[in-house]
N, C-alpha and C. Protein backbone atom coordinates (compact mmCIF):
# COMPACT_ATOMS: atom_id res chain seq x y z
N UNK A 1 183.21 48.05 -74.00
CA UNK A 1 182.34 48.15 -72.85
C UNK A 1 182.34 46.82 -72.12
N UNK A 2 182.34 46.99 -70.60
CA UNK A 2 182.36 45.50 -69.91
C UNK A 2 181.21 45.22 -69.41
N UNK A 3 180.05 44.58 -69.30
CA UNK A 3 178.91 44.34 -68.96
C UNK A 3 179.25 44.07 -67.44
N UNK A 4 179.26 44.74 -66.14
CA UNK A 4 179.14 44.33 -64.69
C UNK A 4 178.34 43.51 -64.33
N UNK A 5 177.10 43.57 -64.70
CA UNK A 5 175.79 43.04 -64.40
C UNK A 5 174.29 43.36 -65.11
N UNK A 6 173.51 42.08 -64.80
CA UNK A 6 172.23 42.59 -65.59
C UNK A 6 171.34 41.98 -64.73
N UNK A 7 170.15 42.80 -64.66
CA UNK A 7 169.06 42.38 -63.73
C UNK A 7 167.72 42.65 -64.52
N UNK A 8 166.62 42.44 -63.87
CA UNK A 8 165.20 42.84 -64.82
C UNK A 8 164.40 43.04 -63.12
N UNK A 9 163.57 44.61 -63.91
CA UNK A 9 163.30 45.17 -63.19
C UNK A 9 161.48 44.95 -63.44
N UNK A 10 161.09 44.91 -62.13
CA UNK A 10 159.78 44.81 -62.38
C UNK A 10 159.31 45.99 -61.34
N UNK A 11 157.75 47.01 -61.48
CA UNK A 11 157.26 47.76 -61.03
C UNK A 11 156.26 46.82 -59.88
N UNK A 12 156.34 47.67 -58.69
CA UNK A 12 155.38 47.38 -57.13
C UNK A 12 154.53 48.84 -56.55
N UNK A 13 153.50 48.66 -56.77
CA UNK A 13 152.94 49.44 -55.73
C UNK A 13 152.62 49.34 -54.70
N UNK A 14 152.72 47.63 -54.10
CA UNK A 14 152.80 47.84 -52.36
C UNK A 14 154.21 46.67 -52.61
N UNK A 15 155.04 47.33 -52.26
CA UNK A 15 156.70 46.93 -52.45
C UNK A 15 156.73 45.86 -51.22
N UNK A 16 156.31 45.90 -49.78
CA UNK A 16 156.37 44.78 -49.12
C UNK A 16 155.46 43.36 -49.52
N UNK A 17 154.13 44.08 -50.31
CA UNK A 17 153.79 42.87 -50.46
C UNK A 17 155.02 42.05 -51.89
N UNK A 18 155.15 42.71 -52.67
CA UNK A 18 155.76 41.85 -53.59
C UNK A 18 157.08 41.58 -53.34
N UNK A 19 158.23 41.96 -52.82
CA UNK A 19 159.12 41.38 -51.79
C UNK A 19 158.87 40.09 -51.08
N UNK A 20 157.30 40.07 -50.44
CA UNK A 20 157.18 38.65 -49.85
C UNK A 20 156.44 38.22 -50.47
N UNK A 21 156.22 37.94 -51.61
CA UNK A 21 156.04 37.22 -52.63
C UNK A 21 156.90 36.49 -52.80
N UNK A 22 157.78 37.18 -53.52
CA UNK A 22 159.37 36.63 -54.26
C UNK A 22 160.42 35.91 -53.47
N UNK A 23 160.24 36.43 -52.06
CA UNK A 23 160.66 35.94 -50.72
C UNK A 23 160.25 34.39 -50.86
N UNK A 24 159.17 34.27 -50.53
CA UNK A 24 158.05 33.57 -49.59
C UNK A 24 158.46 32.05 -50.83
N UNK A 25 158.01 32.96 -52.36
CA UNK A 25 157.82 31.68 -53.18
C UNK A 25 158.57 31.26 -53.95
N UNK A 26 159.78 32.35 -53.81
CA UNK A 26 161.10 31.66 -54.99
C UNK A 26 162.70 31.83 -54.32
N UNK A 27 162.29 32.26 -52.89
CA UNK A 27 163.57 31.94 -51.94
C UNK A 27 164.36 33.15 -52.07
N UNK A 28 163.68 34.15 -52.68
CA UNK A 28 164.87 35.26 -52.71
C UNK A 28 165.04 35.91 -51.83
N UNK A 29 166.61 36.23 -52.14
CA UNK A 29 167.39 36.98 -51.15
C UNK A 29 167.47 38.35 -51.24
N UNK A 30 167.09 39.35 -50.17
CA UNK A 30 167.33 40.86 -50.42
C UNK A 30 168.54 41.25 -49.94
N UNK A 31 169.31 41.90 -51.48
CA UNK A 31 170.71 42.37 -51.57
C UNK A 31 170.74 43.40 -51.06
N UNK A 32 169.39 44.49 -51.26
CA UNK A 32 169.51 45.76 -51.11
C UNK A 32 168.16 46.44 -50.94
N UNK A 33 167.84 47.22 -49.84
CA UNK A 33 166.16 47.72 -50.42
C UNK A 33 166.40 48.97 -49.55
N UNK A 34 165.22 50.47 -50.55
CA UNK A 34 165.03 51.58 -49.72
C UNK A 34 163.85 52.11 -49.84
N UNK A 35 163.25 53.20 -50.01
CA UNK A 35 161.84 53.35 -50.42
C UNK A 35 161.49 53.11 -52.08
N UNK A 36 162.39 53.24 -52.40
CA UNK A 36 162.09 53.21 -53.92
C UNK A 36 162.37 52.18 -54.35
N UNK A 37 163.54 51.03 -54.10
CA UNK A 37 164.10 50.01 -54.93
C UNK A 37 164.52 49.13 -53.80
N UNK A 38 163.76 47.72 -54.47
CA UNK A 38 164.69 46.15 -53.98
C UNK A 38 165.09 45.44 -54.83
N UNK A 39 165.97 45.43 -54.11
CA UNK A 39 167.35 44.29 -55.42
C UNK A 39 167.20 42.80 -54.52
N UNK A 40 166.17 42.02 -55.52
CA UNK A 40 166.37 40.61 -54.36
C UNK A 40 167.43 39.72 -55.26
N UNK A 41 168.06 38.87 -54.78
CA UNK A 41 168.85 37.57 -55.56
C UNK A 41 167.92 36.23 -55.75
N UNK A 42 167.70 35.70 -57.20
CA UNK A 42 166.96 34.39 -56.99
C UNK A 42 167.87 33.60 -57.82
N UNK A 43 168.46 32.42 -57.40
CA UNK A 43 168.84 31.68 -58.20
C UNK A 43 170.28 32.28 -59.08
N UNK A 44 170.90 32.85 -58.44
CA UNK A 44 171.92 33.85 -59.27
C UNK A 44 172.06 34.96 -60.24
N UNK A 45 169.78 35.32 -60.42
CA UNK A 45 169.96 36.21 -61.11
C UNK A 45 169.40 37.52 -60.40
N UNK A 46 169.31 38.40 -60.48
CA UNK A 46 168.45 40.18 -60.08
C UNK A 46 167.59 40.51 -60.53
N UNK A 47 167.08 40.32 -59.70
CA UNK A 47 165.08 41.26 -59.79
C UNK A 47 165.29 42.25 -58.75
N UNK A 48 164.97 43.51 -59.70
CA UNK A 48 164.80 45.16 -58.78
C UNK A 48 163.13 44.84 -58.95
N UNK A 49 162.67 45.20 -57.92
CA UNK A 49 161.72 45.84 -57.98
C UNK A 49 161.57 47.77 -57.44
N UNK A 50 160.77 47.91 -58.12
CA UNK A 50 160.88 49.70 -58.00
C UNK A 50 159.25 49.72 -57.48
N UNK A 51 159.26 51.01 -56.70
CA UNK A 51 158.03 51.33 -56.81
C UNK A 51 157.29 52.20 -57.40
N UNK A 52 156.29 52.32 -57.03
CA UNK A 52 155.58 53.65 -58.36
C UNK A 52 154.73 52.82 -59.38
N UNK A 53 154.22 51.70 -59.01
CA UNK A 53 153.41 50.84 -59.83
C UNK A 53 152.26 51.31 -59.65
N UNK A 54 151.61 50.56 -60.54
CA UNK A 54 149.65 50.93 -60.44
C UNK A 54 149.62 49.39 -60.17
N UNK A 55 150.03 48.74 -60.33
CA UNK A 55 149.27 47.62 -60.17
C UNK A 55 148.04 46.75 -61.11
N UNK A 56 148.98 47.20 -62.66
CA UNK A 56 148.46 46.87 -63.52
C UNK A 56 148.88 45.72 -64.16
N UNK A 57 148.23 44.73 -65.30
CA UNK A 57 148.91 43.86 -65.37
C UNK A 57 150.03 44.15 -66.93
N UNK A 58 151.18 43.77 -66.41
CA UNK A 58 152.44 44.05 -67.20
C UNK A 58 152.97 42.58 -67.39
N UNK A 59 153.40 42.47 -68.60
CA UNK A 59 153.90 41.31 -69.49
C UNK A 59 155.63 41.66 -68.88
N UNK A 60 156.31 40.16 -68.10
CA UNK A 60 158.25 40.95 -67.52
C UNK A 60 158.89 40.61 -68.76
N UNK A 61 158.30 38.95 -69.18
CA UNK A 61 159.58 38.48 -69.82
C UNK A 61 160.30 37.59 -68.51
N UNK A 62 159.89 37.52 -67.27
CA UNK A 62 160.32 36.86 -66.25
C UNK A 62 160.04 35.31 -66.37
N UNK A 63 160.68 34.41 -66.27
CA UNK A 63 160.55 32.93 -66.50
C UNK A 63 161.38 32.28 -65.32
N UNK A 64 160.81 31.69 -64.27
CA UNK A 64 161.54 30.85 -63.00
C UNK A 64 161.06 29.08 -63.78
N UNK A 65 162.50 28.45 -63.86
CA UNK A 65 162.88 27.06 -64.27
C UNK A 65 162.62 26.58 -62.89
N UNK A 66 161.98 25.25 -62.48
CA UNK A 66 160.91 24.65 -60.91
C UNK A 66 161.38 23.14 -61.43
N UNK A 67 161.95 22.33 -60.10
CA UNK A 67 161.98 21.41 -60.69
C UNK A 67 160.23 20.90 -60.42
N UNK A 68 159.28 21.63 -59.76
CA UNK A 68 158.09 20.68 -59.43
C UNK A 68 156.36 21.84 -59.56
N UNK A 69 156.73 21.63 -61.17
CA UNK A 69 155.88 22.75 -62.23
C UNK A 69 154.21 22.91 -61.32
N UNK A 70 153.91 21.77 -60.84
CA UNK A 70 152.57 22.15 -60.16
C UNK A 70 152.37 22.36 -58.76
N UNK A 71 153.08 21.83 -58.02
CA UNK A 71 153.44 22.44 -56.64
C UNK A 71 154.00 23.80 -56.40
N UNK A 72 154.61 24.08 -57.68
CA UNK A 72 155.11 25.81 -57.74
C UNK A 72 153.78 26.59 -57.91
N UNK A 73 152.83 26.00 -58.93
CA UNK A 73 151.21 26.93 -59.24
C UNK A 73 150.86 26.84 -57.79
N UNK A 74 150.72 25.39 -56.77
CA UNK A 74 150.41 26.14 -55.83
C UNK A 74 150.52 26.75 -54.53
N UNK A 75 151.76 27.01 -54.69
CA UNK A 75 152.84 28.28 -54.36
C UNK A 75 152.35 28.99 -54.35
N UNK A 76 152.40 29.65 -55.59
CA UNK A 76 152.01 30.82 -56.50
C UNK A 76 150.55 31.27 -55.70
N UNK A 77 149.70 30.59 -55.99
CA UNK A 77 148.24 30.61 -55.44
C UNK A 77 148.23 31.10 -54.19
N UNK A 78 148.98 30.22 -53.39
CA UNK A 78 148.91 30.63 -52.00
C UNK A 78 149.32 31.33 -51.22
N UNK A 79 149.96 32.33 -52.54
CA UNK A 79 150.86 33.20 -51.58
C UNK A 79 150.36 34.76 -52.38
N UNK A 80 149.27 34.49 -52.52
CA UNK A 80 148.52 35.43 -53.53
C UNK A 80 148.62 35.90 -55.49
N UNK A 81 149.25 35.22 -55.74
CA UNK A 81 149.96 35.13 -57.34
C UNK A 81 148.34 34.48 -57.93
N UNK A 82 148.94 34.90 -59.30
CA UNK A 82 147.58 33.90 -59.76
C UNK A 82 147.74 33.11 -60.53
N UNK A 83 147.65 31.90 -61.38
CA UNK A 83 148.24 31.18 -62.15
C UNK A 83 146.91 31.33 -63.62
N UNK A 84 147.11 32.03 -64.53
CA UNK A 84 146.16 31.87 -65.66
C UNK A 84 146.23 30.80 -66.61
N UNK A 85 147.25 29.82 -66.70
CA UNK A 85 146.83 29.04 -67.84
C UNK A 85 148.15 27.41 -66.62
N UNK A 86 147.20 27.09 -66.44
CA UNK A 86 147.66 25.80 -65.34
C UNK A 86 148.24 24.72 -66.70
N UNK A 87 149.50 24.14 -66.01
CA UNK A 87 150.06 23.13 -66.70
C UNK A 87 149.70 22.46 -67.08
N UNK A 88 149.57 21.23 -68.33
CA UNK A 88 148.76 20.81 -68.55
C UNK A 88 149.36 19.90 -69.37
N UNK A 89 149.79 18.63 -68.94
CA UNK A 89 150.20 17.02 -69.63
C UNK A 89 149.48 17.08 -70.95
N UNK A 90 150.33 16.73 -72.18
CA UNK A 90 149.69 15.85 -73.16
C UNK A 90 150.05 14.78 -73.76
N UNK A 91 149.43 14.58 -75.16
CA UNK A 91 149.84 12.73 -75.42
C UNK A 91 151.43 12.71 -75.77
N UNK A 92 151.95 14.04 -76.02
CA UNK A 92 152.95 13.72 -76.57
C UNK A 92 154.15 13.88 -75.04
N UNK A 93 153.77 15.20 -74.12
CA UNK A 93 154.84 15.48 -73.29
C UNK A 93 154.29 15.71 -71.91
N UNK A 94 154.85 15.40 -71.05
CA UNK A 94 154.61 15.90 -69.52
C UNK A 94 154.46 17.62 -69.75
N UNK A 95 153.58 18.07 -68.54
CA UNK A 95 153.46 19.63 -68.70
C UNK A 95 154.93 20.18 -68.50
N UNK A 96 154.85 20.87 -69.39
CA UNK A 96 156.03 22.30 -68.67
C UNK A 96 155.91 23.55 -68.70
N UNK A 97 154.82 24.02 -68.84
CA UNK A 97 154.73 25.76 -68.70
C UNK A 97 153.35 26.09 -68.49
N UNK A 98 153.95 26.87 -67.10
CA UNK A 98 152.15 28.12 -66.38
C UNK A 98 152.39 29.52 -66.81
N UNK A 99 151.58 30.07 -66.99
CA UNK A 99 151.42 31.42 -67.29
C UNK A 99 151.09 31.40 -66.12
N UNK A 100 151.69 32.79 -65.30
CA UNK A 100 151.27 33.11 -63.58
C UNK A 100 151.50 34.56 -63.75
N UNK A 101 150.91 35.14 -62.42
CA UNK A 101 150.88 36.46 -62.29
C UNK A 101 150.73 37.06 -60.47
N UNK A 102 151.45 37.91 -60.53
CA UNK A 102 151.82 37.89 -58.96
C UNK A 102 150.96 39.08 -58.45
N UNK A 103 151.18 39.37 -57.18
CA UNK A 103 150.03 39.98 -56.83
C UNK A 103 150.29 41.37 -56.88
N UNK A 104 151.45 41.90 -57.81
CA UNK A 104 151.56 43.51 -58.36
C UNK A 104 151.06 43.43 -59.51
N UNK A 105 150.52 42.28 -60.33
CA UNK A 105 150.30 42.70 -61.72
C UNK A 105 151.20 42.09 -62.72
N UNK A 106 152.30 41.66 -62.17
CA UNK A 106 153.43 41.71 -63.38
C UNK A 106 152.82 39.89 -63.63
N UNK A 107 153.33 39.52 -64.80
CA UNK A 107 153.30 38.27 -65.51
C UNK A 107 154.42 37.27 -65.56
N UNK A 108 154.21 36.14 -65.51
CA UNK A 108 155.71 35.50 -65.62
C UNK A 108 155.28 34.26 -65.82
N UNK A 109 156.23 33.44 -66.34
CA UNK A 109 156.61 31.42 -67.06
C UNK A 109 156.84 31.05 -65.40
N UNK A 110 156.40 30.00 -65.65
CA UNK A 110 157.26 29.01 -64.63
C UNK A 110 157.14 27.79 -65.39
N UNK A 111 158.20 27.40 -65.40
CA UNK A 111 158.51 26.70 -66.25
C UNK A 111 159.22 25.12 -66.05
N UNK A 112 159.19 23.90 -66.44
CA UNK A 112 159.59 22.45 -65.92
C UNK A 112 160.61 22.28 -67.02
N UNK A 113 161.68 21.65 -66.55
CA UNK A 113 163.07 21.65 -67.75
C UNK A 113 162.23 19.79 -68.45
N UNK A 114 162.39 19.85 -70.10
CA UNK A 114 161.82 19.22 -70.69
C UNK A 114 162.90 18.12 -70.84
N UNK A 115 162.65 17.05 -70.64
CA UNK A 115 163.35 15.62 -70.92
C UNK A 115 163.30 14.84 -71.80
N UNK A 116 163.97 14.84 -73.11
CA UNK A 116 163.89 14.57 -74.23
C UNK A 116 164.85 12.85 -74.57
């Protein structure tokens, strides 16, 4: 079997708003969209979104790597997302990971590459 491609699909119940979400705050590009499905490009990888959501909150497994971990939370914020657990420096390491959540419900990392 040849693997073509792999994407991760997340559920929308108002599909324009979460399109300009993903748009607005992580630069993606729409490959493809109809009533039911958008295929945006971020960063070289595929996010479908489908519709038919409730608008509940759903755990993706989605993780966006930022080079600028707190200016992305408030991104996120301002573009209606929510950020539940804000970055947070300690004695040992600079922050690198928000728990965020966008304004369909779904969950996701954003995440700062760690410098060791």
């Amino acid at each position: 079997m040849e693997v073509e491609r792999m994407k991760t699909i997340i559920w929308a119940k108002d599909m324009a708003r979460a399109m300009q979400f993903y748009q607005t705050v992580f630069g993606a590009a729409v490959n493809r969209q109809n009533e039911v499905l958008a295929e945006l490009q971020i960063a070289g990888g595929l996010l479908g979104i489908h519709s038919g959501g409730e608008a509940e909150r759903t755990w993706t497994g989605l993780a966006f790597q930022v080079n600028d971990l707190f200016g992305g939370c408030d991104l996120v914020k301002a573009h209606g997302g929510k950020v539940d657990r804000e970055p947070e420096d300690t004695p040992d390491e600079p922050a690198h990971l928000a728990m965020c959540v966008d304004p369909e419900g779904n969950e996701f990392m954003l995440t700062r590459a760690r410098h060791r």
